[in-house]
Protein backbone atom coordinates (compact mmCIF):
# COMPACT_ATOMS: atom_id res chain seq x y z
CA UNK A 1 0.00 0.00 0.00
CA UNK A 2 2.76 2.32 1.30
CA UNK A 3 4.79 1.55 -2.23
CA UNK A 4 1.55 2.21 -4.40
CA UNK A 5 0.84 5.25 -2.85
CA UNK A 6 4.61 6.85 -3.17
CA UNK A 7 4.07 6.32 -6.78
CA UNK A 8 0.71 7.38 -7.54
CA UNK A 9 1.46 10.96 -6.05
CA UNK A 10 5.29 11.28 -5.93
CA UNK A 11 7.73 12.41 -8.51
CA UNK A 12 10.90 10.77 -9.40
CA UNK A 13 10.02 8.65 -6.11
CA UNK A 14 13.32 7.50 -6.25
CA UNK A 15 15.35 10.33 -6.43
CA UNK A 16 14.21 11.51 -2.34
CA UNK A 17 17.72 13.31 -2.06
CA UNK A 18 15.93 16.22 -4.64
CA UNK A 19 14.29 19.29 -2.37
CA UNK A 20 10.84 19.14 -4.10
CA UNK A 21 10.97 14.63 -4.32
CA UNK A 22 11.40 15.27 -0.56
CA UNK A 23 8.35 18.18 0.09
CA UNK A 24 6.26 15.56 -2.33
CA UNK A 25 6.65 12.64 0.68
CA UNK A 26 6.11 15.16 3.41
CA UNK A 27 2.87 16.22 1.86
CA UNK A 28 1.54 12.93 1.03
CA UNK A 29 2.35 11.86 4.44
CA UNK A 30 0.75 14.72 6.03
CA UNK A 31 -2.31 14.25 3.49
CA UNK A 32 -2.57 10.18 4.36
CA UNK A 33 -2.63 11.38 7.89
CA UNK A 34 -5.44 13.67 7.68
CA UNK A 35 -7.59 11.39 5.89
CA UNK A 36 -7.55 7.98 8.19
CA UNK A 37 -7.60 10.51 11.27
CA UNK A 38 -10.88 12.04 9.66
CA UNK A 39 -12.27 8.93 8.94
CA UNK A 40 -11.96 7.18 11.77
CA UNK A 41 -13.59 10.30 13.45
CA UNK A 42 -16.19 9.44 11.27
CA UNK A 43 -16.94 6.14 11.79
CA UNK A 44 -16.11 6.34 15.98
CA UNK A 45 -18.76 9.25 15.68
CA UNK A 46 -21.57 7.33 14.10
CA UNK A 47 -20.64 3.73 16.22
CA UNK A 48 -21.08 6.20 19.29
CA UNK A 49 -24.47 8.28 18.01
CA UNK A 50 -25.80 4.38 17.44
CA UNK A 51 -24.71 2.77 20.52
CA UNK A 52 -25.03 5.58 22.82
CA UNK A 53 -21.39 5.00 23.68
CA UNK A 54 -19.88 8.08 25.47
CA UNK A 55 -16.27 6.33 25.52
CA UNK A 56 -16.14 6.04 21.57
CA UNK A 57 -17.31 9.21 21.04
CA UNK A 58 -14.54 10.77 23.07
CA UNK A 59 -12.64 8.49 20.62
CA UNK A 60 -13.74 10.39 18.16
CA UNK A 61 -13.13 13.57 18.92
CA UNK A 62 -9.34 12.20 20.18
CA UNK A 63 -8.38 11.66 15.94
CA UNK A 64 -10.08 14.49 15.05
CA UNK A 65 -7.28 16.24 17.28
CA UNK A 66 -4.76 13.25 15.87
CA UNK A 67 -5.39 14.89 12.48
CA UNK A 68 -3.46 18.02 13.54
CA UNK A 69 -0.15 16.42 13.72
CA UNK A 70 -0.83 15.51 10.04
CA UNK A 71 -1.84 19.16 9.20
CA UNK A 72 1.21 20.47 10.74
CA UNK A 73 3.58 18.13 8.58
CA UNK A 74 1.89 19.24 5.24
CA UNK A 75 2.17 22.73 6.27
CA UNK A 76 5.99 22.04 7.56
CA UNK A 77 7.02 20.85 4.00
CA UNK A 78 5.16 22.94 2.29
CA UNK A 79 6.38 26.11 3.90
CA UNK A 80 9.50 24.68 3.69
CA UNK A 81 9.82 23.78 -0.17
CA UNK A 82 9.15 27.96 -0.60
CA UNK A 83 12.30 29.09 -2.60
CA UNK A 84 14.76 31.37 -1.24
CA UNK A 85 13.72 34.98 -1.29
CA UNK A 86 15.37 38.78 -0.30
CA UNK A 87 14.73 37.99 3.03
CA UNK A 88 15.53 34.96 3.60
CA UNK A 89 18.53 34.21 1.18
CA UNK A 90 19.42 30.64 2.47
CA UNK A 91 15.98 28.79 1.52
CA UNK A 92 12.81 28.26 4.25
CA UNK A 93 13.99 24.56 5.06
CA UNK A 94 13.98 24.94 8.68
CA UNK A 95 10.15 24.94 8.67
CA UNK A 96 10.62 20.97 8.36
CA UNK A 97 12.75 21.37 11.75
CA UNK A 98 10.04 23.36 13.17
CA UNK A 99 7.25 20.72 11.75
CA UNK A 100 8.82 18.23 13.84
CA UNK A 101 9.06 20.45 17.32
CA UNK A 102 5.62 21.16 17.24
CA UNK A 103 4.45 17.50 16.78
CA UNK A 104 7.06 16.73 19.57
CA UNK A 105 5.92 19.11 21.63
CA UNK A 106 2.04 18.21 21.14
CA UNK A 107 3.25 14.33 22.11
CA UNK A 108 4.78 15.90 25.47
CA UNK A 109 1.29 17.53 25.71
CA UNK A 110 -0.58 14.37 25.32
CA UNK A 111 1.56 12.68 27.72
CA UNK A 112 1.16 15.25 30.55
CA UNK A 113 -2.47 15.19 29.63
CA UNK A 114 -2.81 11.36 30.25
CA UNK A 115 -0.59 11.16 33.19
CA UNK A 116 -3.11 13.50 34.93
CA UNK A 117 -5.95 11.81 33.81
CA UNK A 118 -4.51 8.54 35.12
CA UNK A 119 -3.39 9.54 38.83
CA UNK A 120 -7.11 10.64 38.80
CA UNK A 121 -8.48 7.49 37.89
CA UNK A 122 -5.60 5.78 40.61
CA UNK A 123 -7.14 8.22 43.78
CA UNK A 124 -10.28 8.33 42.34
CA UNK A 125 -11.33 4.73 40.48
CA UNK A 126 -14.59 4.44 38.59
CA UNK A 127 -16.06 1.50 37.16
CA UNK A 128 -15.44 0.64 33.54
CA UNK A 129 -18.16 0.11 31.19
CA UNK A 130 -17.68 -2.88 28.86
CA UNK A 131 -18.70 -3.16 25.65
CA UNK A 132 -17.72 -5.80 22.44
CA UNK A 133 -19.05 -2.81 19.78
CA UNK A 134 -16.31 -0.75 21.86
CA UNK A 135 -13.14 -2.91 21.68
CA UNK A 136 -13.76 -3.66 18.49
CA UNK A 137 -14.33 -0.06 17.54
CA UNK A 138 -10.99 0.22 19.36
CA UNK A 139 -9.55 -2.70 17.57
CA UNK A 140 -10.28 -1.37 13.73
CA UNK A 141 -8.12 2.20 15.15
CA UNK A 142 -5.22 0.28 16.77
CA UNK A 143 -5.08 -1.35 12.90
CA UNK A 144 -5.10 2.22 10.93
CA UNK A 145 -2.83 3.61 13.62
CA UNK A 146 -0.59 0.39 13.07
CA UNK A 147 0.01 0.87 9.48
CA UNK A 148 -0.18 4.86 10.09
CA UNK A 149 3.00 4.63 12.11
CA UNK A 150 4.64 2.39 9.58
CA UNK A 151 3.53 4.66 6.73
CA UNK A 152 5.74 7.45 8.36
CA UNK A 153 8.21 5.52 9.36
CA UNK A 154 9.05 3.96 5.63
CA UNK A 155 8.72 7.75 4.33
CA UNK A 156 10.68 9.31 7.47
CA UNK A 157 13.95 6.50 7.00
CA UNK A 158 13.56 7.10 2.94
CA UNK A 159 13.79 10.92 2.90
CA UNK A 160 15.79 11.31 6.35
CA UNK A 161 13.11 13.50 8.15
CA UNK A 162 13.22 13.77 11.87
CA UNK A 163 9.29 15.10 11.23
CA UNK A 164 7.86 12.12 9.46
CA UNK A 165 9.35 9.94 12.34
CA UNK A 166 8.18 12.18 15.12
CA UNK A 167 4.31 11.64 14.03
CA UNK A 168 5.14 8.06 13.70
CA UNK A 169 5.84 7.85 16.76
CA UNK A 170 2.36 10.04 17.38
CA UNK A 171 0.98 7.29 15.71
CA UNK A 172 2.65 4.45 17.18
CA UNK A 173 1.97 6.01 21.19
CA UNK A 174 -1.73 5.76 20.03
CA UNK A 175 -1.73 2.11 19.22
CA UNK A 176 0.07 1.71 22.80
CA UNK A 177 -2.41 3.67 24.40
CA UNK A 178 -5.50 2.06 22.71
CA UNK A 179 -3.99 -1.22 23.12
CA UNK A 180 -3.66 -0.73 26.97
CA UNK A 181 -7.41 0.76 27.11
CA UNK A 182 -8.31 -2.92 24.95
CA UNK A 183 -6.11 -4.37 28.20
CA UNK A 184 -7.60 -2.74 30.87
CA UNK A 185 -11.55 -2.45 29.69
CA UNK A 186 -11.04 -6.93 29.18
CA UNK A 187 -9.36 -7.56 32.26
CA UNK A 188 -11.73 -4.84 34.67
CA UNK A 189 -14.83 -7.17 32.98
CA UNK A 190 -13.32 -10.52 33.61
CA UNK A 191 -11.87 -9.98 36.96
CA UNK A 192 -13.53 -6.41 38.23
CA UNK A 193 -9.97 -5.66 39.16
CA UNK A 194 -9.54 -1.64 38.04
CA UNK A 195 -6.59 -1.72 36.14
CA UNK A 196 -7.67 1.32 34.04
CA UNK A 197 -5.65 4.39 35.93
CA UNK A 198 -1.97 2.58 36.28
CA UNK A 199 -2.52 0.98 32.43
CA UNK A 200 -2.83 4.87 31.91
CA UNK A 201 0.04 5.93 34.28
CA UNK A 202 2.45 3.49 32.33
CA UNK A 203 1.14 4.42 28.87
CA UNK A 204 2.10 8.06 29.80
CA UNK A 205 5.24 7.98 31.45
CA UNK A 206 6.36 5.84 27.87
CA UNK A 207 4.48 8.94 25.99
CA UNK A 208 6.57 11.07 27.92
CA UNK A 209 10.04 9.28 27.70
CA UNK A 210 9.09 9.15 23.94
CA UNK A 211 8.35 12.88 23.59
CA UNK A 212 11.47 14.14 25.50
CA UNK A 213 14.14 12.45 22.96
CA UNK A 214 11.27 13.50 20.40
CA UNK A 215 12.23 17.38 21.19
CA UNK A 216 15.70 16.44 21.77
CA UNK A 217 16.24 15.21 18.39
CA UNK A 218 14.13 17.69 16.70
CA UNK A 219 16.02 21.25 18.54
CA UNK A 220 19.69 19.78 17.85
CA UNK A 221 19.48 20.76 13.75
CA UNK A 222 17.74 24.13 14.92
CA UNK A 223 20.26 24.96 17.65
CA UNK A 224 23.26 23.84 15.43
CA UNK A 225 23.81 19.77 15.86
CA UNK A 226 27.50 18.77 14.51
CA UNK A 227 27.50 17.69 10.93
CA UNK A 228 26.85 14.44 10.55
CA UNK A 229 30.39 11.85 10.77
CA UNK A 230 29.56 10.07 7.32
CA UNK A 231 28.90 13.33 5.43
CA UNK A 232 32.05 14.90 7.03
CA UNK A 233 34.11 11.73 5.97
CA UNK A 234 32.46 11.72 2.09
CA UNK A 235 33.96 15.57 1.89
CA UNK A 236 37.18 14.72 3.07
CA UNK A 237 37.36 11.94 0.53
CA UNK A 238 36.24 13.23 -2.33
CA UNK A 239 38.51 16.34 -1.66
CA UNK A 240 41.62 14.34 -1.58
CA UNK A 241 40.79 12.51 -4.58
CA UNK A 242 41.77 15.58 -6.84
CA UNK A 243 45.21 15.40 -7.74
CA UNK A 244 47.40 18.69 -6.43
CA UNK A 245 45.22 18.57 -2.49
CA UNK A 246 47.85 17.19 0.12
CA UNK A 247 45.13 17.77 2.62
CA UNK A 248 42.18 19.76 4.40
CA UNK A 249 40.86 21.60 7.89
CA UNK A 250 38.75 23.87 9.07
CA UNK A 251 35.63 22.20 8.00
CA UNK A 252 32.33 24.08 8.63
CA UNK A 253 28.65 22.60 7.78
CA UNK A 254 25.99 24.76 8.01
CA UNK A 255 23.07 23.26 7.98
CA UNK A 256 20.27 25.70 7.00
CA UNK A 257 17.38 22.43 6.67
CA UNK A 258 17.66 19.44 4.32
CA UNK A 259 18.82 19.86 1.05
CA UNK A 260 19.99 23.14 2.21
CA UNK A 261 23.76 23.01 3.15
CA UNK A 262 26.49 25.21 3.29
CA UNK A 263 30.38 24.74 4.07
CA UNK A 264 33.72 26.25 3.57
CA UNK A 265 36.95 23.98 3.80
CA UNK A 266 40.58 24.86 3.45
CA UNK A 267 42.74 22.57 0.66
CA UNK A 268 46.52 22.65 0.92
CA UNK A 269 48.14 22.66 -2.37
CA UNK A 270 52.01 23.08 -3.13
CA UNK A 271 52.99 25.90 -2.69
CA UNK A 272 55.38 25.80 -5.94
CA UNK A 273 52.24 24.74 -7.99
CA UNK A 274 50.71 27.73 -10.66
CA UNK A 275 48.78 29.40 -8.46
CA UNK A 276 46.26 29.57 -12.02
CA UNK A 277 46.07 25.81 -12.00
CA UNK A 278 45.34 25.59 -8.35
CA UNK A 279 42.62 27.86 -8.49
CA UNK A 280 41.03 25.81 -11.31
CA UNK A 281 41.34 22.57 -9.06
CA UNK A 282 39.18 24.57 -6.65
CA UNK A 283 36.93 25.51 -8.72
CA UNK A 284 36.39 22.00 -9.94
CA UNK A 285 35.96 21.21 -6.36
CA UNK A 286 32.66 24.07 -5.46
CA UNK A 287 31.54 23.15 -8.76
CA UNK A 288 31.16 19.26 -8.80
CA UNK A 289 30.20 19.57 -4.65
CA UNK A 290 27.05 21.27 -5.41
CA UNK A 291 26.20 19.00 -8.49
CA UNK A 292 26.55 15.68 -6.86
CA UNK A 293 26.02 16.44 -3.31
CA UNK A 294 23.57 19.65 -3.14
CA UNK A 295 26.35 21.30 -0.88
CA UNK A 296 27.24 24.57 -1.82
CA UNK A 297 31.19 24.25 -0.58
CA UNK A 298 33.17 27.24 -0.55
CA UNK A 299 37.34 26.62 -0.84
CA UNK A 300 39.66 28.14 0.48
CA UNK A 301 43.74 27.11 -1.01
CA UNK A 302 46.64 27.12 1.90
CA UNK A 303 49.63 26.94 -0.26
CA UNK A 304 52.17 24.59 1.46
CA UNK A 305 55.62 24.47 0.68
CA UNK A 306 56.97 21.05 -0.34
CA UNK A 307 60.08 21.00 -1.11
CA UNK A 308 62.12 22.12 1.91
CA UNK A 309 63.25 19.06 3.76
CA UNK A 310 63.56 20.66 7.27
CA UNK A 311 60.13 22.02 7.37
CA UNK A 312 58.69 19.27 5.91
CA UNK A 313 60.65 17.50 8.91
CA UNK A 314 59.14 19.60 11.36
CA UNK A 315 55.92 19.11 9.79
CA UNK A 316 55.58 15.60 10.69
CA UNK A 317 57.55 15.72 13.41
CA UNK A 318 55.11 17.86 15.32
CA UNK A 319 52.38 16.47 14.01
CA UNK A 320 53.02 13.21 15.97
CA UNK A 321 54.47 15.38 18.81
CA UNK A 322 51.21 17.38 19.66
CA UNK A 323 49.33 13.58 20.40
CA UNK A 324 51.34 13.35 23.21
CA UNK A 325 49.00 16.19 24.55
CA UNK A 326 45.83 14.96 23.02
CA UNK A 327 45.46 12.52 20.59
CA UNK A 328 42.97 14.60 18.54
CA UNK A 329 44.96 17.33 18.13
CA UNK A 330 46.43 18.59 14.63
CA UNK A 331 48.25 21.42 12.98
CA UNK A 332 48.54 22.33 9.69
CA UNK A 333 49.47 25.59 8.28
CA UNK A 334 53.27 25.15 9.79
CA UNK A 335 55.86 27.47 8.19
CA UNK A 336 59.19 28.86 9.32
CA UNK A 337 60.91 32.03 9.57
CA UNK A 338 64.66 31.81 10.48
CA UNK A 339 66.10 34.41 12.56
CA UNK A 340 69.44 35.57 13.72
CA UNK A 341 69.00 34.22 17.21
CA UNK A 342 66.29 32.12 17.38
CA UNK A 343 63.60 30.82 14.38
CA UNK A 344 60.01 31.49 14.76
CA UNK A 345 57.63 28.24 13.82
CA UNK A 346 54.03 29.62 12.68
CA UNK A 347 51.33 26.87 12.89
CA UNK A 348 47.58 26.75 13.43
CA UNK A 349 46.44 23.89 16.06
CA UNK A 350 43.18 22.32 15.90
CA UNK A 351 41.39 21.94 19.30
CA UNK A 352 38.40 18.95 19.34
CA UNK A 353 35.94 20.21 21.54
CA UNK A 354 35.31 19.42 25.35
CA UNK A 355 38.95 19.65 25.74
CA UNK A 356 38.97 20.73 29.76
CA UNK A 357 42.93 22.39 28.75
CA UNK A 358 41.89 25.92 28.10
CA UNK A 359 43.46 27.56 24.80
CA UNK A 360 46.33 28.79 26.56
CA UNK A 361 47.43 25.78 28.10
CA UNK A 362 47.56 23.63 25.45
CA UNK A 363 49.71 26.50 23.99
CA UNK A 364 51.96 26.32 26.51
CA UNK A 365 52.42 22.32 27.00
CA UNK A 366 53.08 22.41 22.48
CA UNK A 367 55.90 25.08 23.36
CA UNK A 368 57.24 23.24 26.00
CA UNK A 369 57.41 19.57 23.54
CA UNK A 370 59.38 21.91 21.01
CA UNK A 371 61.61 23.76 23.53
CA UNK A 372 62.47 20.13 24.82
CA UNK A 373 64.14 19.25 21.44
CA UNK A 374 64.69 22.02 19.85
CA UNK A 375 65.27 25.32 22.13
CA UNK A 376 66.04 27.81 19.28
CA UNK A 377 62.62 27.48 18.21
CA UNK A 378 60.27 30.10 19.31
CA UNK A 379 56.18 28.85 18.78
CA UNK A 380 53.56 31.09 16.98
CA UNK A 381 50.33 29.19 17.75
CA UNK A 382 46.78 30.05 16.63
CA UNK A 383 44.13 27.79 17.94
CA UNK A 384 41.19 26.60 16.11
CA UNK A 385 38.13 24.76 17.01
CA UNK A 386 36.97 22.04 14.97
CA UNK A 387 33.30 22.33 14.21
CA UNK A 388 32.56 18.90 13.03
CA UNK A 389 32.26 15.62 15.32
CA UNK A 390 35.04 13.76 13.91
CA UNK A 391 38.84 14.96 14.42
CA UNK A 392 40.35 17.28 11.58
């Protein structure tokens, strides 16, 4: 069903990595979810006009609030696949970020709703009424909200949305919580044990849990979550594959929603190289970035000298030498400048972060490494501070 549906009303379905293939999924999701919420509002409405059921009809009226989690995603990618404009140069993307906080948020809201509800039921227990029409009304939405959550769930793994998977798990806490009223209602008939309030109090403490990592996951790309390690490793590879880089650093992702990403990288080239043909390798580089990978990558060349032997020496050597400290720690950047009486050694250190060593310190313990070896050497040191998760 999930397969038909993709193709009947998405695009180039297989191509989910393309800004509007994605905003197609999000809507059809958010579509699918409005119509089963609506209709099983119907159909709990007219079971509980016929049977006189108060309990289904409260049902009812609970999916025709359900159906607001699938408004918000349609309105999330659709306010999201808005081109770029004056005012907002870098795209609209981020609605899909704030898509998924607000159906996070309404889970938490849900969860704190039923946790009150249940401690009431706990002090205060009432009988409940049983009814076959009812747990099979019951029944029929635990089956829609079954497949609803695995609906999302295929869409949110295919496309990568944090949004699609946050009202899948909407949809999945509903099947737990309609599962446990099945539980409850059974057992209360059978054994006139009241089970009803602490089915409820366990149903919402696992709402809760659910909607806390929910948020969690959601706020990271909004508050500026590390670029992700597989994406930082596929830059660094590709980069080195053009002949003339001897390496990179300084990698910065900006994530601006998906499909919109910016970064900015420095690529050491040889110094002796034509500066002309250097500049064409970087240009290669922005140009082929944003044509395979959607990532507008802005470069920026370090000329390295290559072929003096004792700064290539002192290269390496200090390379391996600054481990000692931390074993994430790099340089790059390293050149010399001799002096009468002593030589100054210019480098740039990067710093991972969470280091408890402030800035100066580690400073001060890389002097101290070169003084041991070589005291005529006097150490220039600019720190830097890697902003991806995986060391530069």
């Amino acid at each position: 069903m999930t397969g038909l549906l993709v193709k009947l009303f998405v695009k180039q379905y297989q191509e989910p990595q393309l800004p509007e293939v994605r905003a197609a999924y999000g809507k059809l999701s958010g579509c699918v979810g409005i119509v089963c919420n609506l209709l099983l509002f119907a159909v709990k409405f007219v079971m509980g006009y016929v049977t006189a059921s108060v309990a289904i009809t409260a049902d009812a009226f609970n999916n025709l609030g359900d159906a607001s989690s699938g408004i918000v995603s349609f309105l999330g990618f659709k306010m999201a696949s808005r081109p770029a404009d004056k005012e907002h140069p870098y795209g609209h993307a981020r609605y899909e970020y704030l898509a998924g906080l607000t159906v996070s948020v309404m889970i938490l809201v849900i969860g704190v709703e039923l946790f009150k509800e249940s401690v009431g039921k706990i002090m205060n227990p009432t009988p409940v009424s049983f009814s076959w029409v009812t747990v099979g009304v019951l029944a029929l939405a635990i089956g829609v909200k079954l497949w609803l959550a695995l609906f999302n769930k295929t869409l949110g793994k295919r496309i990568n949305s944090q949004t699609l998977l946050a009202t899948a798990a909407d949809s999945r806490n509903d099947v737990i919580a309609t599962g446990a009223v099945i539980v409850a209602t059974i057992v209360s008939y059978v054994t006139e044990l009241s089970l009803d309030g602490y089915m409820g109090l366990a149903v919402a403490i696992f709402i809760l849990y659910s909607g806390i990592n929910l948020v969690k996951e959601t706020l990271d790309p909004l508050l500026g979550k590390a670029a992700d390690e597989e994406l930082v490793e596929e830059i660094r590879k590709r980069i080195m594959e053009y002949p003339g880089v001897l390496g990179t650093h300084d990698l910065m992702i900006h994530d601006y929603g998906p499909g919109r990403q910016f970064g900015s990288v420095h690529v050491e080239v040889a110094a002796e190289e034509d500066v002309l043909t250097s500049h064409d390798m970087v240009d290669n580089i922005e140009r082929d970035f944003l044509g395979e990978l959607n990532l507008h990558l802005i470069v920026h060349m370090d000329p390295i000298v290559t072929k003096d032997e004792a700064v290539n020496d002192m290269r390496h050597w200090l390379a391996e030498e600054v481990k000692k400290i931390h074993p994430e720690l790099t340089v790059h950047d390293l050149r010399m400048v001799p002096g009468t009486t002593h030589t100054n050694m210019i480098f740039d250190c990067v710093v991972p972060r969470g280091l408890k060593e402030t800035d100066e310190e580690i400073k001060e313990a890389i002097s101290a490494l070169v003084k041991e070896t070589h005291p005529h050497i006097f150490c220039v040191i600019t720190i830097d501070h890697s902003y991806v998760s995986v060391a530069e």
